[in-house]
N, C-alpha and C. Protein backbone atom coordinates (compact mmCIF):
# COMPACT_ATOMS: atom_id res chain seq x y z
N UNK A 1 -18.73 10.39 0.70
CA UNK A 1 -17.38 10.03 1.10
C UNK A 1 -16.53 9.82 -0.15
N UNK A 2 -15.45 10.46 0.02
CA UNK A 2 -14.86 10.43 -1.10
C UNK A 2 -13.64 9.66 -0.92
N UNK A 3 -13.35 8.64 -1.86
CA UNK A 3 -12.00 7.47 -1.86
C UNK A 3 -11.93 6.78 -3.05
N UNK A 4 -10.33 6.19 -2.93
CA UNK A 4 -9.59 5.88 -3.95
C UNK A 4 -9.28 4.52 -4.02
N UNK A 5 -9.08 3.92 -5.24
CA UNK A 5 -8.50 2.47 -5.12
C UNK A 5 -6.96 2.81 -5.83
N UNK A 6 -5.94 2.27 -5.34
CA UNK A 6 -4.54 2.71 -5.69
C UNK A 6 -3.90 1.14 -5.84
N UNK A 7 -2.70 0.98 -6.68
CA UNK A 7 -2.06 -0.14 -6.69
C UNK A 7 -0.86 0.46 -6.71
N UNK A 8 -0.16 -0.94 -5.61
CA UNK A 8 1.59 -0.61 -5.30
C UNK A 8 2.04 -1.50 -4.72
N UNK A 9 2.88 -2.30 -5.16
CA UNK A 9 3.43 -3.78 -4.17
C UNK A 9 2.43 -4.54 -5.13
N UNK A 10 2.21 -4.94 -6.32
CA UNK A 10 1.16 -5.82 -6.82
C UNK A 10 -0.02 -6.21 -6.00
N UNK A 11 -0.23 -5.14 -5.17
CA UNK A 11 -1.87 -5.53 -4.55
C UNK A 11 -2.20 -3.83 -4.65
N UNK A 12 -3.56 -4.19 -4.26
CA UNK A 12 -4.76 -2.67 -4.28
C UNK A 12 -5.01 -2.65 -2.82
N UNK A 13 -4.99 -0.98 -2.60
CA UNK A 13 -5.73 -0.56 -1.42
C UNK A 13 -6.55 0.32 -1.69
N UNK A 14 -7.89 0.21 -1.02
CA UNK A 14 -9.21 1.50 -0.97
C UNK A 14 -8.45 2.38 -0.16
N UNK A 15 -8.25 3.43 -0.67
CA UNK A 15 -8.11 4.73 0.50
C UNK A 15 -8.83 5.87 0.45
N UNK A 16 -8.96 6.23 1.67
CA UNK A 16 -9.61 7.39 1.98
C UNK A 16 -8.85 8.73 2.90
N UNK A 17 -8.82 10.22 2.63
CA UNK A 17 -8.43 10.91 2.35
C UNK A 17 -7.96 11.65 4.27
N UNK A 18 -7.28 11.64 5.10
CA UNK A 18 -7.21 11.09 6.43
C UNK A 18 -6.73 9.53 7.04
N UNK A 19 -6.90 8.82 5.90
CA UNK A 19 -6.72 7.07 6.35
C UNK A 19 -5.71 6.83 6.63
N UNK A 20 -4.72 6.26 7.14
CA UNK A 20 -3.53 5.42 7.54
C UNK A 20 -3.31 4.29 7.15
N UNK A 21 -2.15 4.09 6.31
CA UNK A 21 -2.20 2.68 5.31
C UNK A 21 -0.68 2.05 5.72
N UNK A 22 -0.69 0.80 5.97
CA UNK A 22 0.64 0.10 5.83
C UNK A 22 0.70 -0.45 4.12
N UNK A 23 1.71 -0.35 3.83
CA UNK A 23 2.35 -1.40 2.33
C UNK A 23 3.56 -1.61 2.18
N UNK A 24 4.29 -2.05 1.79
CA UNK A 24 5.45 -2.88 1.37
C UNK A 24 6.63 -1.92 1.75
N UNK A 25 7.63 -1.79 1.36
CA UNK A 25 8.47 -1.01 1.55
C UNK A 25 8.65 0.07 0.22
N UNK A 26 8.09 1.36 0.45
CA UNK A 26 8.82 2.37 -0.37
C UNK A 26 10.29 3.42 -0.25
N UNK A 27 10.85 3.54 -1.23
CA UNK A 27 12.30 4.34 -1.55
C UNK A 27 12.15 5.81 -0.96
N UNK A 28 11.50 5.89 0.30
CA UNK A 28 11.38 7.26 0.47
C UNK A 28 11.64 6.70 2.17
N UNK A 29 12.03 8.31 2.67
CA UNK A 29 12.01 8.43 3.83
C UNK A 29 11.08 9.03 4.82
N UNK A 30 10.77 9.15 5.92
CA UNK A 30 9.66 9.81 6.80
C UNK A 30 9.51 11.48 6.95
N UNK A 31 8.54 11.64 6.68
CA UNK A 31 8.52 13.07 6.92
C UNK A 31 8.22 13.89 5.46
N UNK A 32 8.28 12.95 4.03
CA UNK A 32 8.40 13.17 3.69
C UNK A 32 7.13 12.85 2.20
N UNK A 33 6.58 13.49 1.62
CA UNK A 33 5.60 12.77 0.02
C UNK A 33 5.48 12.24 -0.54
N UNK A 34 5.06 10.95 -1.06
CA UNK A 34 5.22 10.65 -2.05
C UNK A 34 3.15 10.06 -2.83
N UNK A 35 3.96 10.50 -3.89
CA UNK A 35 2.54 10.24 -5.02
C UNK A 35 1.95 9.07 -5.64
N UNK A 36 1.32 8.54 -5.35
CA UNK A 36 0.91 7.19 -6.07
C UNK A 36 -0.10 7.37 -7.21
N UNK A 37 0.58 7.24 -8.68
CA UNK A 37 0.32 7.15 -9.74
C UNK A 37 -0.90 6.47 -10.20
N UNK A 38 -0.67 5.19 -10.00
CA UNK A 38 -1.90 3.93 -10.62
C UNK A 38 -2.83 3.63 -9.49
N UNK A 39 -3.70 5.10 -10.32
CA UNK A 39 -5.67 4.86 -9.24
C UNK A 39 -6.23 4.44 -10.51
N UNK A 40 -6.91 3.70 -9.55
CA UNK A 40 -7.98 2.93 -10.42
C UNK A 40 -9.33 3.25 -10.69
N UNK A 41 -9.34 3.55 -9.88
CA UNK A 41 -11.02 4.15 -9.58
C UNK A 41 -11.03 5.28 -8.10
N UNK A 42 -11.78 6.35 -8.77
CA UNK A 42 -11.96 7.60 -7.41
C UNK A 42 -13.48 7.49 -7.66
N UNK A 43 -14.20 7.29 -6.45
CA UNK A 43 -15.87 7.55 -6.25
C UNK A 43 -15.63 8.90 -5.45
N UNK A 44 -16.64 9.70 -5.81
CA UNK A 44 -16.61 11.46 -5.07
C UNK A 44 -18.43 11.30 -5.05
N UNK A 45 -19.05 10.57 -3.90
CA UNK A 45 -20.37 10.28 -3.66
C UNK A 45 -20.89 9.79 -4.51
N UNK A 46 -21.57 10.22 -5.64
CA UNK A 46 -22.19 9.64 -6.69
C UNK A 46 -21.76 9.80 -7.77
N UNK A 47 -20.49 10.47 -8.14
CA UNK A 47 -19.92 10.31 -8.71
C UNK A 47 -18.59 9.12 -9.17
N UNK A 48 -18.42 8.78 -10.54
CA UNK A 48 -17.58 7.43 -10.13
C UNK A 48 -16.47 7.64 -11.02
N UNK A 49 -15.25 7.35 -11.28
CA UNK A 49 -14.39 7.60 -12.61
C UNK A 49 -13.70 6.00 -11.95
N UNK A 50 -13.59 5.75 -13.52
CA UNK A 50 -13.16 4.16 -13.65
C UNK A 50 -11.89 3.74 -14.43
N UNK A 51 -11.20 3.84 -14.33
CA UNK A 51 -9.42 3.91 -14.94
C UNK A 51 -9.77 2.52 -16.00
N UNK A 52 -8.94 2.65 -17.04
CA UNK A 52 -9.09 1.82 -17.82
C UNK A 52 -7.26 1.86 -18.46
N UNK A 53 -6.46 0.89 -17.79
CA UNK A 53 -6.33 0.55 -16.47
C UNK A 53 -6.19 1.67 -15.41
N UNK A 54 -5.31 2.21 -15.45
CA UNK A 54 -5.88 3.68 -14.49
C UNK A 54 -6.42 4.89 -15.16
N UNK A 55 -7.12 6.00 -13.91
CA UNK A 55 -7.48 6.95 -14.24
C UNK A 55 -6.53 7.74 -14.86
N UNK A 56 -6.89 9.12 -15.82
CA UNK A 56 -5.85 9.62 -16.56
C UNK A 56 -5.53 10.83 -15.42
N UNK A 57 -4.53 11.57 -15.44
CA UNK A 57 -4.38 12.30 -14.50
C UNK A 57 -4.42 12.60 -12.85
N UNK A 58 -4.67 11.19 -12.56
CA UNK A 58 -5.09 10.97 -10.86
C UNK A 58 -4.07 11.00 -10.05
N UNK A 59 -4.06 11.62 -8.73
CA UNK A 59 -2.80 11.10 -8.19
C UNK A 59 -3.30 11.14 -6.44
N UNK A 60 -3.07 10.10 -5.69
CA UNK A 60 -3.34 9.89 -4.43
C UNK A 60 -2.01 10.87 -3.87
N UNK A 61 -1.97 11.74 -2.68
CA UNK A 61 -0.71 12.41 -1.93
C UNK A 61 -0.98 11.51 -0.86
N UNK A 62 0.23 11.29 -0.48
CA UNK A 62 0.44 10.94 1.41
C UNK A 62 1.53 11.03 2.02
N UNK A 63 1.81 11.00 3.05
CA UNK A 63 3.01 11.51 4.35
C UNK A 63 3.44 10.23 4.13
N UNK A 64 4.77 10.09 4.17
CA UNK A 64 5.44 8.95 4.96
C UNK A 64 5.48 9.19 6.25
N UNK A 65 5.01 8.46 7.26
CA UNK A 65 5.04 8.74 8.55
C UNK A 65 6.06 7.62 9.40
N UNK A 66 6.43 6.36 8.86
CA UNK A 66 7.73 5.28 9.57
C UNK A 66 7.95 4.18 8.76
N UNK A 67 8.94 4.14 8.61
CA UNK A 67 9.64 2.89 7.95
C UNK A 67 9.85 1.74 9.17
N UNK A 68 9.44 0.51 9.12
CA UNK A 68 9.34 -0.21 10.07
C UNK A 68 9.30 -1.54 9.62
N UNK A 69 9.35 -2.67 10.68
CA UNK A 69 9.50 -3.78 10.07
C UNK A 69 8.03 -5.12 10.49
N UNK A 70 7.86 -5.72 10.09
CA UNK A 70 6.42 -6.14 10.08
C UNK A 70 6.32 -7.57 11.40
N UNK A 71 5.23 -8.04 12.07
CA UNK A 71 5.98 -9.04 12.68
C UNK A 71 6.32 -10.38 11.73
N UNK A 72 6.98 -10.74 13.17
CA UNK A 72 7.74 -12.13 12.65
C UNK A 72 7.37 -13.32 12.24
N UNK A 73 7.45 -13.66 11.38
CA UNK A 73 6.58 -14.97 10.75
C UNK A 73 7.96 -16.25 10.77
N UNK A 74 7.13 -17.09 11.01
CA UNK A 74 8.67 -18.25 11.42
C UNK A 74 8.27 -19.57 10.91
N UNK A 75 9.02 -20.20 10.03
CA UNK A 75 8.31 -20.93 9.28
C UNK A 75 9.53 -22.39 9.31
N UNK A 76 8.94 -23.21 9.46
CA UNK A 76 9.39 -24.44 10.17
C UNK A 76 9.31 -25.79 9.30
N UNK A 77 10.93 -26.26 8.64
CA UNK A 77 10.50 -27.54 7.98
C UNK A 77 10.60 -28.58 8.76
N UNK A 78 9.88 -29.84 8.61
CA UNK A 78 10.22 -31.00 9.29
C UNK A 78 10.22 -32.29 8.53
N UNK A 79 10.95 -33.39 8.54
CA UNK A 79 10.63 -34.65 7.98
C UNK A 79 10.89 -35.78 8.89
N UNK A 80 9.84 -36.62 9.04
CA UNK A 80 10.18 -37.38 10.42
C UNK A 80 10.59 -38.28 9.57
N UNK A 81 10.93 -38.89 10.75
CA UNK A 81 12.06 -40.24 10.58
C UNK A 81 13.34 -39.72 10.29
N UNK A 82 13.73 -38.63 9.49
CA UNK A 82 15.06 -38.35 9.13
C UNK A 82 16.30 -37.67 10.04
N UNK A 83 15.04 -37.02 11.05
CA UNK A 83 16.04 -36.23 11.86
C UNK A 83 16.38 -34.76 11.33
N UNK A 84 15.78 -34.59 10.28
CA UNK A 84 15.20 -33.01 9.52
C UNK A 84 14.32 -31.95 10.23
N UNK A 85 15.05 -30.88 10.40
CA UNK A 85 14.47 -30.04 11.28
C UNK A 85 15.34 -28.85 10.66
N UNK A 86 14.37 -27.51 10.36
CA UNK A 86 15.26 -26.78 9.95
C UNK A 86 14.36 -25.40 10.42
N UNK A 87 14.07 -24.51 10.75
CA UNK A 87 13.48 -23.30 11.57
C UNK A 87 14.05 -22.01 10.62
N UNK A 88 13.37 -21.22 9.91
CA UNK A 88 13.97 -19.69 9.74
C UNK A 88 12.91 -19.25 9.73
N UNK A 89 13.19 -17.76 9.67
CA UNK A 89 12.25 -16.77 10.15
C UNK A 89 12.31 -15.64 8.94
N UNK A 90 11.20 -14.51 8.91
CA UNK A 90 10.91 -13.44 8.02
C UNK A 90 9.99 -12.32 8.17
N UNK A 91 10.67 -11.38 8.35
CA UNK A 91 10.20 -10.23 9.01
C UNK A 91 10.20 -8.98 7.83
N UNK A 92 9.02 -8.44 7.46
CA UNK A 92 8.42 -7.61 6.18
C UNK A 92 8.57 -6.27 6.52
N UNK A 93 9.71 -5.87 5.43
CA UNK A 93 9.93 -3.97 5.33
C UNK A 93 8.12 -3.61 5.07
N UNK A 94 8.23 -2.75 5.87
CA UNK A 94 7.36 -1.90 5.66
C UNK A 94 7.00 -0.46 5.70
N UNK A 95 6.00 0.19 5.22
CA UNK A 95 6.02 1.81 5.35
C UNK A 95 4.66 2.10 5.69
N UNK A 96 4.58 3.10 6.29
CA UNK A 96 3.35 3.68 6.80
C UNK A 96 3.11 4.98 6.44
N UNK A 97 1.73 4.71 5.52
CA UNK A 97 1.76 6.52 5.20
C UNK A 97 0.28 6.79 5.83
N UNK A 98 -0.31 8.44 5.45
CA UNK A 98 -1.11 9.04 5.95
C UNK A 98 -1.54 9.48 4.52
N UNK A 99 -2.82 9.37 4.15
CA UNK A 99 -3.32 10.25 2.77
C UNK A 99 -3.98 11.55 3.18
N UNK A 100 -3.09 12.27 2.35
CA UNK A 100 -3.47 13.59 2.53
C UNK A 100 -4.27 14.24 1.70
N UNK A 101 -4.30 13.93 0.46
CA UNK A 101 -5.68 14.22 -0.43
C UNK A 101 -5.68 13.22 -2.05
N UNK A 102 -6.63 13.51 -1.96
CA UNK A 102 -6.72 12.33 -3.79
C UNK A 102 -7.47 13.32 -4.88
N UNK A 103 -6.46 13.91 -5.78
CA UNK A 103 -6.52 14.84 -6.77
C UNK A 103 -6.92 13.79 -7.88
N UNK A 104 -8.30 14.21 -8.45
CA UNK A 104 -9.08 13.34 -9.84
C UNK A 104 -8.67 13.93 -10.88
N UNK A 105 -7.13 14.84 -11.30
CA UNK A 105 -6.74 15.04 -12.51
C UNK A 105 -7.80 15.77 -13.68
N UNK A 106 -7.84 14.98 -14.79
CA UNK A 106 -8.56 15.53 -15.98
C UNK A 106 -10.34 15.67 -15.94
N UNK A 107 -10.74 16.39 -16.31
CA UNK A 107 -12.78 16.48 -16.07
C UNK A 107 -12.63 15.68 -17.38
């Protein structure tokens, strides 16, 4: 099985080449490519390449498939006795892609 570790949004995702990934919000629209630069590591079965910090030449492809928004998280201050009560809410851009293949660049 062949997969990738990628960073974007200051966190890492393992992906694999078919997988469906949510992350943060990217500058692209649906329907449309984009390349993620900083892999860290591609295993191709027993084979392993180990980025130092990333691999040289690597690049994960995937579909943008929807720009969407994440659920609602609602976060609630209180202080008793005071009569302090204050309620807002926060709802996370997000994007959904599809990996379409993970090119290991340089031999």
């Amino acid at each position: 099985m062949k997969y990738a570790v990628i960073t974007t949004g200051g966190k890492q995702y393992k992906v694999a080449e078919g997988e469906t990934l949510t992350v943060d919000k990217l500058a692209t629209n649906p329907d449309e490519t984009y390349t993620f630069d900083k892999v860290l590591l591609i295993v191709d079965g027993n084979t392993k390449k180990v980025g130092t910090p990333t691999v040289d030449g690597a690049k994960v492809v995937a579909k943008v498939i929807a720009q969407k928004k994440g659920v609602k998280v609602r976060v609630a201050k209180f202080k008793a006795k005071v009569r302090y009560r204050k309620v807002t809410g926060f709802r996370a851009q997000l994007t959904t892609l599809q990996v379409e293949k993970i090119e290991e660049g340089k031999k």
